[in-house]
C-alpha atoms as a PDB file:
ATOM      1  CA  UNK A   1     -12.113  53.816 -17.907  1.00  0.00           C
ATOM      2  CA  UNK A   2     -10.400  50.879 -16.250  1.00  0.00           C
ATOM      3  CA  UNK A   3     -11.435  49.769 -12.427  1.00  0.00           C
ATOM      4  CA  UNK A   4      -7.420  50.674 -12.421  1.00  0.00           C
ATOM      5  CA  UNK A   5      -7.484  54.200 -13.331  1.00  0.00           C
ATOM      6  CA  UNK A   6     -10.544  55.257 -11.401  1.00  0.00           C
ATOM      7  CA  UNK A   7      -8.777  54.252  -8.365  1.00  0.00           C
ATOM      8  CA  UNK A   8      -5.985  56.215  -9.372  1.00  0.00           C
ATOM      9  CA  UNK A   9      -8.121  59.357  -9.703  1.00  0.00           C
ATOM     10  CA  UNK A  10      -9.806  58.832  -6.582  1.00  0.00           C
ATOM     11  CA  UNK A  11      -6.168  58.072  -5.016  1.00  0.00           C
ATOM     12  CA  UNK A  12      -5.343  61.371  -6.220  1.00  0.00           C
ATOM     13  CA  UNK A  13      -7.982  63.344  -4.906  1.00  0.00           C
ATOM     14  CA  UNK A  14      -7.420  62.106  -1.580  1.00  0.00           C
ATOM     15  CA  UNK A  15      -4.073  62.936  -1.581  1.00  0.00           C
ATOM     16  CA  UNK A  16      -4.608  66.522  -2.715  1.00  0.00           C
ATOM     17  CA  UNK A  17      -7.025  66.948  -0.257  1.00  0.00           C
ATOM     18  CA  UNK A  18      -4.872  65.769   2.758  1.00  0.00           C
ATOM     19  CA  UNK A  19      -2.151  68.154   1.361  1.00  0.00           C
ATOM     20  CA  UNK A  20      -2.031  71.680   1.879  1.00  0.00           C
ATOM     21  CA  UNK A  21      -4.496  73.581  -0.132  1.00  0.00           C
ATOM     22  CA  UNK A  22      -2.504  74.993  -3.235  1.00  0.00           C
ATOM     23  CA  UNK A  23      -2.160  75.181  -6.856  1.00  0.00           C
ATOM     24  CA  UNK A  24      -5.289  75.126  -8.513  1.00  0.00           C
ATOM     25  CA  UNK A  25      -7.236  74.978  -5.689  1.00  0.00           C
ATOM     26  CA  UNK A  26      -5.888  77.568  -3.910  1.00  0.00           C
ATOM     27  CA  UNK A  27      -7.240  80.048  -7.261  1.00  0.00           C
ATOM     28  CA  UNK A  28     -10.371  81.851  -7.415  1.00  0.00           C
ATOM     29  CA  UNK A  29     -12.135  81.006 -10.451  1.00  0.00           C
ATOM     30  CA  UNK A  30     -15.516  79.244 -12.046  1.00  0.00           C
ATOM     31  CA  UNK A  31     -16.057  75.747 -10.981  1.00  0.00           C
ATOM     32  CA  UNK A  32     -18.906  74.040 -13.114  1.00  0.00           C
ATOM     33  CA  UNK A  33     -20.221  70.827 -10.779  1.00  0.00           C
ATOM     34  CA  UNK A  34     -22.152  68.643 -12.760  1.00  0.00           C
ATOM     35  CA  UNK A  35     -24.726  66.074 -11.750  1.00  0.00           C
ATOM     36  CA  UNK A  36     -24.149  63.136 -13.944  1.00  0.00           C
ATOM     37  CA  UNK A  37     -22.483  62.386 -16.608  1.00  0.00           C
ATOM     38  CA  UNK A  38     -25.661  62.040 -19.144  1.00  0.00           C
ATOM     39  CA  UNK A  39     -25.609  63.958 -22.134  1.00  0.00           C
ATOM     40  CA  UNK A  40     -27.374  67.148 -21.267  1.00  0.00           C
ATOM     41  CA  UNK A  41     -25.345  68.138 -18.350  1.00  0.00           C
ATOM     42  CA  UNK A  42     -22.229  67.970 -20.975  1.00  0.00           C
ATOM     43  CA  UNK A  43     -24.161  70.218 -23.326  1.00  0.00           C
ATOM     44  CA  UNK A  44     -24.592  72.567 -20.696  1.00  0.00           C
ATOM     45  CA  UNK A  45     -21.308  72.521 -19.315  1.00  0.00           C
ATOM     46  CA  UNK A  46     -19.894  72.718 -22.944  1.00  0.00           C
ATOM     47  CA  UNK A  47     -22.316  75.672 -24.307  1.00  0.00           C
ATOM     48  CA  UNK A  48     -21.292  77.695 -20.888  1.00  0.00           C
ATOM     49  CA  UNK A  49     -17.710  77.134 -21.232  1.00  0.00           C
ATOM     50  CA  UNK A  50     -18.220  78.000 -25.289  1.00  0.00           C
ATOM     51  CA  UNK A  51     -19.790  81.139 -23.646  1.00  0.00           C
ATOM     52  CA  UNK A  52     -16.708  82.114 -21.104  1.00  0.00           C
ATOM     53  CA  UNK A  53     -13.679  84.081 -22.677  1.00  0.00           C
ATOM     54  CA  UNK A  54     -11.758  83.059 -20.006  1.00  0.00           C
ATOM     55  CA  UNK A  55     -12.382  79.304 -20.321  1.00  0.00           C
ATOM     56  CA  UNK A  56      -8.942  77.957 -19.211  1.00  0.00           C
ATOM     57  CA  UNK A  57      -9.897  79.322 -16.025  1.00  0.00           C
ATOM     58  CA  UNK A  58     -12.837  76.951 -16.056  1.00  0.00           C
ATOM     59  CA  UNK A  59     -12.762  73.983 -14.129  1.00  0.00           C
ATOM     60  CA  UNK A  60     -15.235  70.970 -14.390  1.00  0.00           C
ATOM     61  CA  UNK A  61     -16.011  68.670 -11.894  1.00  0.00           C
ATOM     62  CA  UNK A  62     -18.487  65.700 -11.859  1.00  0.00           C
ATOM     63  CA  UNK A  63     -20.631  65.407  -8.558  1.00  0.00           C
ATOM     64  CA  UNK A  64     -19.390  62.021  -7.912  1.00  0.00           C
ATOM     65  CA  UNK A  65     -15.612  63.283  -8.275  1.00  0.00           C
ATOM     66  CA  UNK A  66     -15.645  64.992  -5.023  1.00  0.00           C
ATOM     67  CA  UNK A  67     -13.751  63.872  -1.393  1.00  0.00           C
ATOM     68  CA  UNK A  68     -14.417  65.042   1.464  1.00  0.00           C
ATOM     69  CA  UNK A  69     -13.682  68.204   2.403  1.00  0.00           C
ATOM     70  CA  UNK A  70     -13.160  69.510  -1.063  1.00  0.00           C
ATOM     71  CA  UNK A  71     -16.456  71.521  -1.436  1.00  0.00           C
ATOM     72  CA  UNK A  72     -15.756  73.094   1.728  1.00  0.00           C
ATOM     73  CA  UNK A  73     -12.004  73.960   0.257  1.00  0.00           C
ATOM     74  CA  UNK A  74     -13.590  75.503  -2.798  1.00  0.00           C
ATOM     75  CA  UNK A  75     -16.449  77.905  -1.131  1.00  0.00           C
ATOM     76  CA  UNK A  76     -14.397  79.162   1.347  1.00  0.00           C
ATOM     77  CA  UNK A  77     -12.273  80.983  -1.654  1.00  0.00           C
ATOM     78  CA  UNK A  78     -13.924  83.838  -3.867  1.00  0.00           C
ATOM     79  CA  UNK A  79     -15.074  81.486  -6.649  1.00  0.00           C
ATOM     80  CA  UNK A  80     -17.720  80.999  -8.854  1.00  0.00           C
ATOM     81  CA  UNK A  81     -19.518  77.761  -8.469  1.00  0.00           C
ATOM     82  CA  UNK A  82     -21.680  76.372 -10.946  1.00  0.00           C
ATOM     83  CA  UNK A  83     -23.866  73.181 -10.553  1.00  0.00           C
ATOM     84  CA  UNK A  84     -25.572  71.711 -13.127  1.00  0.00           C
ATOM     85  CA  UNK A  85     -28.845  70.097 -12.213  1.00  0.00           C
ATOM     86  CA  UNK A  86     -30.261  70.194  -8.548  1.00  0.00           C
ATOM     87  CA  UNK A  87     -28.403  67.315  -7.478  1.00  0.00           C
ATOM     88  CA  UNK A  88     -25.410  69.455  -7.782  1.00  0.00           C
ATOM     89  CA  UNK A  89     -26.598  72.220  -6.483  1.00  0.00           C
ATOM     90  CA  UNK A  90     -28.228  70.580  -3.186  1.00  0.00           C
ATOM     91  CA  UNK A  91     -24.919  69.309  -2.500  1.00  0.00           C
ATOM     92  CA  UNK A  92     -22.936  72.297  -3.284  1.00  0.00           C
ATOM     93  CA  UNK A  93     -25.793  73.885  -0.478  1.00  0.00           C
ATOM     94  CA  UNK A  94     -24.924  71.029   2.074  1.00  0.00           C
ATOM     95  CA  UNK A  95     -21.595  71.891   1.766  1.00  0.00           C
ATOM     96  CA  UNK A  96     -21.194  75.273   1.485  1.00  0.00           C
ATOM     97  CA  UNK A  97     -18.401  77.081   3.637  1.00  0.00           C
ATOM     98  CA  UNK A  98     -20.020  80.496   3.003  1.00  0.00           C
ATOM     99  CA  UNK A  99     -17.783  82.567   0.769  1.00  0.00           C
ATOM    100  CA  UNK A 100     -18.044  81.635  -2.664  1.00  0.00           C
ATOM    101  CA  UNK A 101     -20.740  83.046  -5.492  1.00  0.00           C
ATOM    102  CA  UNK A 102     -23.341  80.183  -6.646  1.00  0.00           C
ATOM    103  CA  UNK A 103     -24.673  80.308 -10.128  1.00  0.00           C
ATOM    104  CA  UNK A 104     -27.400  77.106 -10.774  1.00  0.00           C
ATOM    105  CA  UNK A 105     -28.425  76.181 -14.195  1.00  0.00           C
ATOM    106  CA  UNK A 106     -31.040  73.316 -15.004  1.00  0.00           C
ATOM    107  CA  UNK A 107     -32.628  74.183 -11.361  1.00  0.00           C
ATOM    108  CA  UNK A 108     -36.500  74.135 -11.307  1.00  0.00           C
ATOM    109  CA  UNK A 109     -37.843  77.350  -9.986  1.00  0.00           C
ATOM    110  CA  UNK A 110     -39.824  75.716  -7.050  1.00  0.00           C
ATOM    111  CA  UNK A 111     -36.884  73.567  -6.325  1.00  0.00           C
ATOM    112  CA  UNK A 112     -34.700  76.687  -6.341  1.00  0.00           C
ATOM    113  CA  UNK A 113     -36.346  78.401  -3.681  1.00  0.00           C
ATOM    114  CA  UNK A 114     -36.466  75.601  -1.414  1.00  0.00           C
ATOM    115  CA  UNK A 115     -33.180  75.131  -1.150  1.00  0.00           C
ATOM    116  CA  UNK A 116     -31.278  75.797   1.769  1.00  0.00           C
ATOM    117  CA  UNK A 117     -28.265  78.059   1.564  1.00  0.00           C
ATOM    118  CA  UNK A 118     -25.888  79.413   5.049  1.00  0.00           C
ATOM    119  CA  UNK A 119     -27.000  82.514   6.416  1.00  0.00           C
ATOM    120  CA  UNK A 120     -24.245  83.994   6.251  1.00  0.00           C
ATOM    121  CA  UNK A 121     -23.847  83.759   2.296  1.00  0.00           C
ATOM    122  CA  UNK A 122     -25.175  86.935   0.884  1.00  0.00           C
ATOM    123  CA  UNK A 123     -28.435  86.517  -1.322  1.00  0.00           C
ATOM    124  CA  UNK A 124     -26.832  88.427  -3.710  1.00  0.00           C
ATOM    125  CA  UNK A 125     -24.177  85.706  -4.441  1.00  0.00           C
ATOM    126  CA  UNK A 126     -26.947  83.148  -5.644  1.00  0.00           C
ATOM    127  CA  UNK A 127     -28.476  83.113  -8.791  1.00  0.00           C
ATOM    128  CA  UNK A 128     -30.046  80.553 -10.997  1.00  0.00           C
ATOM    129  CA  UNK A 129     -31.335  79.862 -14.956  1.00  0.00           C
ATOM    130  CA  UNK A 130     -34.173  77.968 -14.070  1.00  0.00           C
ATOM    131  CA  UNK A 131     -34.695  74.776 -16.682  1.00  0.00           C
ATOM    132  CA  UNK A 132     -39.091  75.506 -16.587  1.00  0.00           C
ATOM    133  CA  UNK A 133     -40.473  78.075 -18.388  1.00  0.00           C
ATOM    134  CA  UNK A 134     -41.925  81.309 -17.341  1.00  0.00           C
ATOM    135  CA  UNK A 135     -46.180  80.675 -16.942  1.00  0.00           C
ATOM    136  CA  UNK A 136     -46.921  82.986 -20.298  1.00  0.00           C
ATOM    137  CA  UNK A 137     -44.932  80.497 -22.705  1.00  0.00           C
ATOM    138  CA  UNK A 138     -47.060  77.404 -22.435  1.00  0.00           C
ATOM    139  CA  UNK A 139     -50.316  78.987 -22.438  1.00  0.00           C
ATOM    140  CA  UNK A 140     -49.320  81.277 -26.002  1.00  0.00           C
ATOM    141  CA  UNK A 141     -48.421  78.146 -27.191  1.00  0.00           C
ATOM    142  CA  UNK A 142     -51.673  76.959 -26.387  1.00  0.00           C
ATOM    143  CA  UNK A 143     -53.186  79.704 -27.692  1.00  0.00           C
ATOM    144  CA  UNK A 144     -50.774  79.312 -30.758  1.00  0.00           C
ATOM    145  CA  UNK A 145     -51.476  75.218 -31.097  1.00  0.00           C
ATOM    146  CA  UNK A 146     -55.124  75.290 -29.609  1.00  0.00           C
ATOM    147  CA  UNK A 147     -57.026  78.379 -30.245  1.00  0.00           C
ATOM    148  CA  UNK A 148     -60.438  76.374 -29.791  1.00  0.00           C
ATOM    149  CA  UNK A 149     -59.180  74.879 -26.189  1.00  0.00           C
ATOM    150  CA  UNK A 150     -60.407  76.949 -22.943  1.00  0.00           C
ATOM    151  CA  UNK A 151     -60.019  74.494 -20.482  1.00  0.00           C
ATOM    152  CA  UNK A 152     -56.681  73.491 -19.537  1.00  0.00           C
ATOM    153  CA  UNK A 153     -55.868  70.517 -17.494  1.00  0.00           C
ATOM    154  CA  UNK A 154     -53.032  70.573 -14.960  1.00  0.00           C
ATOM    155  CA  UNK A 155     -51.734  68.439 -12.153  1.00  0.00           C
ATOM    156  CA  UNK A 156     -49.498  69.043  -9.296  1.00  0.00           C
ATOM    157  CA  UNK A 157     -48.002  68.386  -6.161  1.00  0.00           C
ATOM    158  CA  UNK A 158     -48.125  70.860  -3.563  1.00  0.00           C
ATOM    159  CA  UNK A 159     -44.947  72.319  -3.745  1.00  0.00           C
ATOM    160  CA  UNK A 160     -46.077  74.103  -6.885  1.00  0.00           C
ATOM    161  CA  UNK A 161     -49.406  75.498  -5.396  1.00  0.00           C
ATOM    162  CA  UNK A 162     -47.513  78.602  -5.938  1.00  0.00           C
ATOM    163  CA  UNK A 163     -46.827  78.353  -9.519  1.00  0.00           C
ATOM    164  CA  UNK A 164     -50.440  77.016 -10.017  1.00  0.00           C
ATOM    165  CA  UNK A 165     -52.137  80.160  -8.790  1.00  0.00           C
ATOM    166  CA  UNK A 166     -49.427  82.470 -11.291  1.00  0.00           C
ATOM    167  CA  UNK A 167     -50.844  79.898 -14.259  1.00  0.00           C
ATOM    168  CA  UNK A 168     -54.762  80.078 -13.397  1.00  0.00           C
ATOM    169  CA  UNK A 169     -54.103  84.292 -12.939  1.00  0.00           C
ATOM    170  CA  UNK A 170     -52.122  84.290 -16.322  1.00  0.00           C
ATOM    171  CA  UNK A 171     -54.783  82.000 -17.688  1.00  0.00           C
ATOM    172  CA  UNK A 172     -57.493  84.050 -16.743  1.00  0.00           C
ATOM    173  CA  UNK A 173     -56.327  86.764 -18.399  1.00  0.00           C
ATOM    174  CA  UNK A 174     -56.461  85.341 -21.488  1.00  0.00           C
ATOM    175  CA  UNK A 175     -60.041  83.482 -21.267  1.00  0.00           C
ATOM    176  CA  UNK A 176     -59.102  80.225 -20.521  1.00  0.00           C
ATOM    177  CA  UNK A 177     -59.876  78.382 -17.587  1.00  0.00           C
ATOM    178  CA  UNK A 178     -57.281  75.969 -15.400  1.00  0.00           C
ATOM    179  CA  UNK A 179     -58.815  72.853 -14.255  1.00  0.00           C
ATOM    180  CA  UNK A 180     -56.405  71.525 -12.017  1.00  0.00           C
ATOM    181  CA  UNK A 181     -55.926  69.382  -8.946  1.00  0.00           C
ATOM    182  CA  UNK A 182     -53.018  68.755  -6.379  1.00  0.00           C
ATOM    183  CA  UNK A 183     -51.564  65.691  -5.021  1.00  0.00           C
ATOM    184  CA  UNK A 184     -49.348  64.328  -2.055  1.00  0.00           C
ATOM    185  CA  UNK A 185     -48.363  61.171  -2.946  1.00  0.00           C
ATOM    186  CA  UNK A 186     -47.251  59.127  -6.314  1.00  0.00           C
ATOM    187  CA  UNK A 187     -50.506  57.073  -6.230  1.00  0.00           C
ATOM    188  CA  UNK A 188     -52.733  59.734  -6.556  1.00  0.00           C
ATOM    189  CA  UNK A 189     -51.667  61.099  -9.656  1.00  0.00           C
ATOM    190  CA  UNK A 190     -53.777  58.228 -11.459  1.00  0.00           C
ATOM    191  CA  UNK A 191     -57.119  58.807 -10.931  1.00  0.00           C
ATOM    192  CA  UNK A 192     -56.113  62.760 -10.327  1.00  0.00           C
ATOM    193  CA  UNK A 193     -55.527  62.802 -13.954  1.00  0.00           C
ATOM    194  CA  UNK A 194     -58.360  60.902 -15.074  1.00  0.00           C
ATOM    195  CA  UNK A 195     -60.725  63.216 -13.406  1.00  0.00           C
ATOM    196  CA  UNK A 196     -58.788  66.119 -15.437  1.00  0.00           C
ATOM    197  CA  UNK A 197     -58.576  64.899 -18.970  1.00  0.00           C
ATOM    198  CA  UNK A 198     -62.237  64.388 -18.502  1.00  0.00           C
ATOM    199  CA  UNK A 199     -63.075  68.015 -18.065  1.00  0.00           C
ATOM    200  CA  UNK A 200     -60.497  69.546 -19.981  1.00  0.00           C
ATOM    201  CA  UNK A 201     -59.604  70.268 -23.917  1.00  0.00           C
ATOM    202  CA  UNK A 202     -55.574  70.137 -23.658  1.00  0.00           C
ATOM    203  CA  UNK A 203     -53.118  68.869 -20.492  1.00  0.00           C
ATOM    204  CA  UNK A 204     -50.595  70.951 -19.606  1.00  0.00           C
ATOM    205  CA  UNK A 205     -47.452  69.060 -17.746  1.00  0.00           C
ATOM    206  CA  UNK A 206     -45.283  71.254 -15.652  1.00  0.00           C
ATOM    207  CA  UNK A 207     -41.669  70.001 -13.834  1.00  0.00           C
ATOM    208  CA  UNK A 208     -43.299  68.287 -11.064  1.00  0.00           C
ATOM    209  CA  UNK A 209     -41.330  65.553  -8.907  1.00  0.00           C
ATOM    210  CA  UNK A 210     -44.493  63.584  -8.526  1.00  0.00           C
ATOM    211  CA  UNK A 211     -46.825  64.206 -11.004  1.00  0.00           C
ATOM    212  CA  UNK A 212     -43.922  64.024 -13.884  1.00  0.00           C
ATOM    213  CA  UNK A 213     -41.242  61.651 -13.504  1.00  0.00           C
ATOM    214  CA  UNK A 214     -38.945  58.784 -15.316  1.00  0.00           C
ATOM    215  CA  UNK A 215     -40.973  56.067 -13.152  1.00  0.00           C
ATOM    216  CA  UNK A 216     -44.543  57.633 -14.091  1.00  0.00           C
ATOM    217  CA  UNK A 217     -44.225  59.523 -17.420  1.00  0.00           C
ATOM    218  CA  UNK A 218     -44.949  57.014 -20.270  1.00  0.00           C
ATOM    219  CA  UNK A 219     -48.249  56.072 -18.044  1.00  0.00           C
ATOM    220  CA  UNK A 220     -49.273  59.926 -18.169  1.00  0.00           C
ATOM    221  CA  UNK A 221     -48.878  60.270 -21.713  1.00  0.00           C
ATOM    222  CA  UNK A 222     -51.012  57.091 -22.717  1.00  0.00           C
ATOM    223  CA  UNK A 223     -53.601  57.556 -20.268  1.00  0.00           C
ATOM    224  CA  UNK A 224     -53.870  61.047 -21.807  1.00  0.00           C
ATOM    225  CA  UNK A 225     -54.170  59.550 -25.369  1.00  0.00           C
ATOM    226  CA  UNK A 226     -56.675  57.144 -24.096  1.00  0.00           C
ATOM    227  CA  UNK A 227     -58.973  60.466 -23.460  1.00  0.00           C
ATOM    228  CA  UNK A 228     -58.241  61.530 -27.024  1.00  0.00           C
ATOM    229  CA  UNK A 229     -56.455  64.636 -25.123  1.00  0.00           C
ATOM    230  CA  UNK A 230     -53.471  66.315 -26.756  1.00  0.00           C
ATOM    231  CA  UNK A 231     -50.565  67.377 -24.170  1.00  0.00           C
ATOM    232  CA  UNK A 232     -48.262  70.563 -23.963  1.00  0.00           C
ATOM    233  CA  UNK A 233     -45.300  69.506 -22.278  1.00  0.00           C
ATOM    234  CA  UNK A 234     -41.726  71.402 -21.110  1.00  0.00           C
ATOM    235  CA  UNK A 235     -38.848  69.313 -22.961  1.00  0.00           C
ATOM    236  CA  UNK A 236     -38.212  68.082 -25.952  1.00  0.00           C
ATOM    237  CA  UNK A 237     -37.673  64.432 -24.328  1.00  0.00           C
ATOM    238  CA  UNK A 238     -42.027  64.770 -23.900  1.00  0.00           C
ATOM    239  CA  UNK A 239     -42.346  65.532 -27.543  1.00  0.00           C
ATOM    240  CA  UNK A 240     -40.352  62.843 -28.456  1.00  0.00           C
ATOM    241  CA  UNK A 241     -42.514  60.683 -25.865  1.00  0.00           C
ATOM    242  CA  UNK A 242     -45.872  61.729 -26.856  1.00  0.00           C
ATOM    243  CA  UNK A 243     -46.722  65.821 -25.994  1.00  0.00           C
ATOM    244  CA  UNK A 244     -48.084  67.396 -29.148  1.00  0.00           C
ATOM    245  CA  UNK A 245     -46.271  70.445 -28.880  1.00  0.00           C
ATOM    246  CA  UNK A 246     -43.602  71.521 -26.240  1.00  0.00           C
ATOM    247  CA  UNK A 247     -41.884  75.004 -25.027  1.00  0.00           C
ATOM    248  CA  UNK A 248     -38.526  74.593 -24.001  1.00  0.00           C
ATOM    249  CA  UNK A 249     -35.119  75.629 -23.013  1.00  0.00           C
ATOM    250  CA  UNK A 250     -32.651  73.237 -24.285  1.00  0.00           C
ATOM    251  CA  UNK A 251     -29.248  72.873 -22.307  1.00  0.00           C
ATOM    252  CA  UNK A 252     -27.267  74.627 -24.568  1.00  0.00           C
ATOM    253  CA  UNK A 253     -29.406  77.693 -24.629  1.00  0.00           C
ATOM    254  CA  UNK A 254     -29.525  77.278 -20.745  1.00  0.00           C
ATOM    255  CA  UNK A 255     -25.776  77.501 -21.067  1.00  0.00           C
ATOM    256  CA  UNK A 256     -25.320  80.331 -22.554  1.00  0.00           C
ATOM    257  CA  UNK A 257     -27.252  82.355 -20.715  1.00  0.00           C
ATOM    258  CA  UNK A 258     -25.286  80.867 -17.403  1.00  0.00           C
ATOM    259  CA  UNK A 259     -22.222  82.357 -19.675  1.00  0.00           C
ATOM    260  CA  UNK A 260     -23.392  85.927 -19.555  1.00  0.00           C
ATOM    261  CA  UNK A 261     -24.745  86.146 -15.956  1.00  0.00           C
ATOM    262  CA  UNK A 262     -20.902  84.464 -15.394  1.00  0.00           C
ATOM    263  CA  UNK A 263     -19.615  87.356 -17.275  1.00  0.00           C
ATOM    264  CA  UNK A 264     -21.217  89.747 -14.474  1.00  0.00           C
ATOM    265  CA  UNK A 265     -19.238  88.702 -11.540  1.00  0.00           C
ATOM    266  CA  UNK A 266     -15.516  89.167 -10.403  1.00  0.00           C
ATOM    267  CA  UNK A 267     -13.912  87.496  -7.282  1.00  0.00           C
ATOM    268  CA  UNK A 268     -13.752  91.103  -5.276  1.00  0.00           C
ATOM    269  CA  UNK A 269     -17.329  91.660  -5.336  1.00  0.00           C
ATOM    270  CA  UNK A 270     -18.965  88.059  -6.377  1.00  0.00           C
ATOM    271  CA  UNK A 271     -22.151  89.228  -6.643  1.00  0.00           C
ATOM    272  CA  UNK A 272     -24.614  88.054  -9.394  1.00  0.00           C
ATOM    273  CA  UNK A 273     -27.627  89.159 -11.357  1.00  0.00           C
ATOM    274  CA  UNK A 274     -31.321  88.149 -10.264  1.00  0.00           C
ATOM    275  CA  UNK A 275     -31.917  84.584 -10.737  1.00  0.00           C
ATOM    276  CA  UNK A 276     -33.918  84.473 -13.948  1.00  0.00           C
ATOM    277  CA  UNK A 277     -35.382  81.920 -16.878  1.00  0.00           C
ATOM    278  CA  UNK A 278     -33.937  81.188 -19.574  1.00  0.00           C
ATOM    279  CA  UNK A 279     -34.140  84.181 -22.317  1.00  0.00           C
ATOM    280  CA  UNK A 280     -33.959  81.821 -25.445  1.00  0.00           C
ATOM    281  CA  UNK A 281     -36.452  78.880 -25.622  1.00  0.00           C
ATOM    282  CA  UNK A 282     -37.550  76.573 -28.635  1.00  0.00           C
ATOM    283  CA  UNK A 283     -40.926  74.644 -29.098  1.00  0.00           C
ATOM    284  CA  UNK A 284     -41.088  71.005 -31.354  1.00  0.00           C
ATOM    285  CA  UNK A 285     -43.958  69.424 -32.024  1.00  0.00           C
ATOM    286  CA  UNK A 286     -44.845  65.978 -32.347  1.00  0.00           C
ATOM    287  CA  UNK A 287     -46.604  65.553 -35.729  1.00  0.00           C
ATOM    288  CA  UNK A 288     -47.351  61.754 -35.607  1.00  0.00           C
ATOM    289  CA  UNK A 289     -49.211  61.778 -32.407  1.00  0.00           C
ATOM    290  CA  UNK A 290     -51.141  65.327 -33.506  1.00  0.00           C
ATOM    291  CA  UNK A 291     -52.478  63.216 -36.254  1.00  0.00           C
ATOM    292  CA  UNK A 292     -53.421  60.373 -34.890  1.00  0.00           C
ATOM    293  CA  UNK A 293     -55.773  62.683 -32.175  1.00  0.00           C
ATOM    294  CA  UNK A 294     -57.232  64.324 -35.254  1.00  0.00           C
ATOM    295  CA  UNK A 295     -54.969  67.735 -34.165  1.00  0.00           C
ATOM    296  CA  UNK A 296     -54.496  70.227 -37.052  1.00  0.00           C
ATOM    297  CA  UNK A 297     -50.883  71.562 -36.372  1.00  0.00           C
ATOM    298  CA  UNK A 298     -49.846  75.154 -36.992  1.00  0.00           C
ATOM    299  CA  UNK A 299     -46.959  75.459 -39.536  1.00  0.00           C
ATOM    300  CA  UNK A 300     -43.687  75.487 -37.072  1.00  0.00           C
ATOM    301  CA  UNK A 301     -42.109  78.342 -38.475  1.00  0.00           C
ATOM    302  CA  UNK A 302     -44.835  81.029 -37.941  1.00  0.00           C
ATOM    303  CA  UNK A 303     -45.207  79.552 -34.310  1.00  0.00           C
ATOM    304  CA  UNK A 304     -41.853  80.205 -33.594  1.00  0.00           C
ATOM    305  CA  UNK A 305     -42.126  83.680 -34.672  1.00  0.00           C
ATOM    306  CA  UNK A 306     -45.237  84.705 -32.801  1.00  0.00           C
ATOM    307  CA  UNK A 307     -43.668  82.665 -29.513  1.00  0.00           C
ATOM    308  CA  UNK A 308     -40.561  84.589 -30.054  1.00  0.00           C
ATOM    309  CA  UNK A 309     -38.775  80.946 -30.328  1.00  0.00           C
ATOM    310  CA  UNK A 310     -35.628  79.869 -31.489  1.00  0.00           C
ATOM    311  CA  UNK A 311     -34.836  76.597 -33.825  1.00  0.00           C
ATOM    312  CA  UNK A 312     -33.062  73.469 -32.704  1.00  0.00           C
END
């Protein structure tokens, strides 16, 4: 797109916002608010929209499209917005007028719950398909991948102290111990993990904004191969990285479960269902790396059957 045309579109949004509200605006629908304009935040907003009888009533919008004003315009009105990502969905927060029905996909749990929303927006207008996966899915696919591991490595800052005690409970109930520690600040996440790979059979990464991240993630992967120390990871971007075996939700799936909670609300009473995680999930394993750490992989198929998994 030409330097031109984007300062058309931008011209035009400006205008429309200093006009009266009317037209499109002015009607209640489903707004989808995406992040970015990378690839999985399209296969979301394409797999939801896929999902939506009603999609001409769908409207996208990319975070960085927005003037002024305009987020205010659109949750004032009964409509359904949905942010992709929790950039979009801290903004759509920030700027929140108090009417409208929220529905985030590709939203961490922890980072979910933190979130501040106006107190006068009902609860029961806010929902969210979390990208992580529910605690039991990465330890049965330990179990699954590892049935001679007991002593699972994990590492995170203390925002997910909560999630940590829900793994070491779940763990416990199936005989296998969580060695874990927590961390405060990006340069202890170093010699945190060194002291865990050395006490533990398999590392278990969970969505973590300091302990997992684009600046830190190649780092965690080859220290943990260093230690001769398989990983289970949460995308498919860590099996492709290095993680022996991953559970996860891809975007489209994460879609089209944001298409059927969308299918439960109506502009008159805008409520939503619970905020949930994703019901269909996939697992991939990374067959080059297994070998080279001597790792005997399950055949893929039957592991997707006793996880209850889907193919990609």
């Amino acid at each position: 797109m030409t330097s031109i045309w984007k300062g058309f579109i931008c011209f035009f949004l400006g205008l429309a916002w200093v006009l009266p509200v009317g037209g499109a605006m002015a009607e209640t629908g489903i707004h989808l608010v995406l992040s970015e304009e990378g690839a999985a935040y399209q296969e979301v907003s394409d797999s939801f929209r896929a999902g939506v009888e009603t999609r001409a009533a769908v409207k996208v919008w990319q975070l960085a499209d927005f003037a002024p004003g305009q987020m205010e315009a659109l949750t004032r009105e009964n409509n359904l917005l949905v942010p992709i990502g929790l950039k979009a969905t801290r903004y759509v927060a920030a700027h929140h007028a108090g009417q409208a029905a929220i529905l985030g996909l590709m939203v961490p749990k922890v980072s979910a719950e933190q979130i501040q929303w106006p107190a006068k927006l009902s609860r029961r207008k806010i929902a969210f398909v979390y990208v992580d996966q529910p605690v039991t899915r990465p330890l049965s696919l330990i179990d699954a991948v590892f049935p001679d591991s007991t002593r699972v490595g994990v590492v995170v800052s203390e925002e997910n102290a909560g999630l940590l005690k829900q793994l070491a409970a779940e763990a416990s109930r199936r005989n296998l111990v969580v060695n874990a520690e927590t961390v405060t600040r990006d340069e202890e996440v170093g010699p945190a993990l060194r002291r865990i790979l050395a006490e533990s059979d398999v590392l278990l990464l969970l969505p973590d904004p300091i302990t997992i991240n684009a600046a830190n993630v190649q780092n965690v992967l080859l220290t943990s191969y260093r230690f001769r120390l398989p990983v289970v990871g949460f995308s498919k971007g860590l099996s492709k990285a290095g993680a022996v075996a991953v559970a996860y939700s891809s975007p489209a799936q994460i879609g089209r479960q944001g298409a059927q909670l969308a299918a439960r609300w109506s502009p008159d009473a805008g409520v939503l269902p619970p905020a949930q995680y994703a019901g269909e999930f996939s697992i991939a394993f990374n067959r080059y790396v297994a070998r080279s750490l001597g790792v005997t992989l399950p055949d893929e198929a039957e592991t997707r059957k006793r996880l209850g998994a889907q193919s990609e």
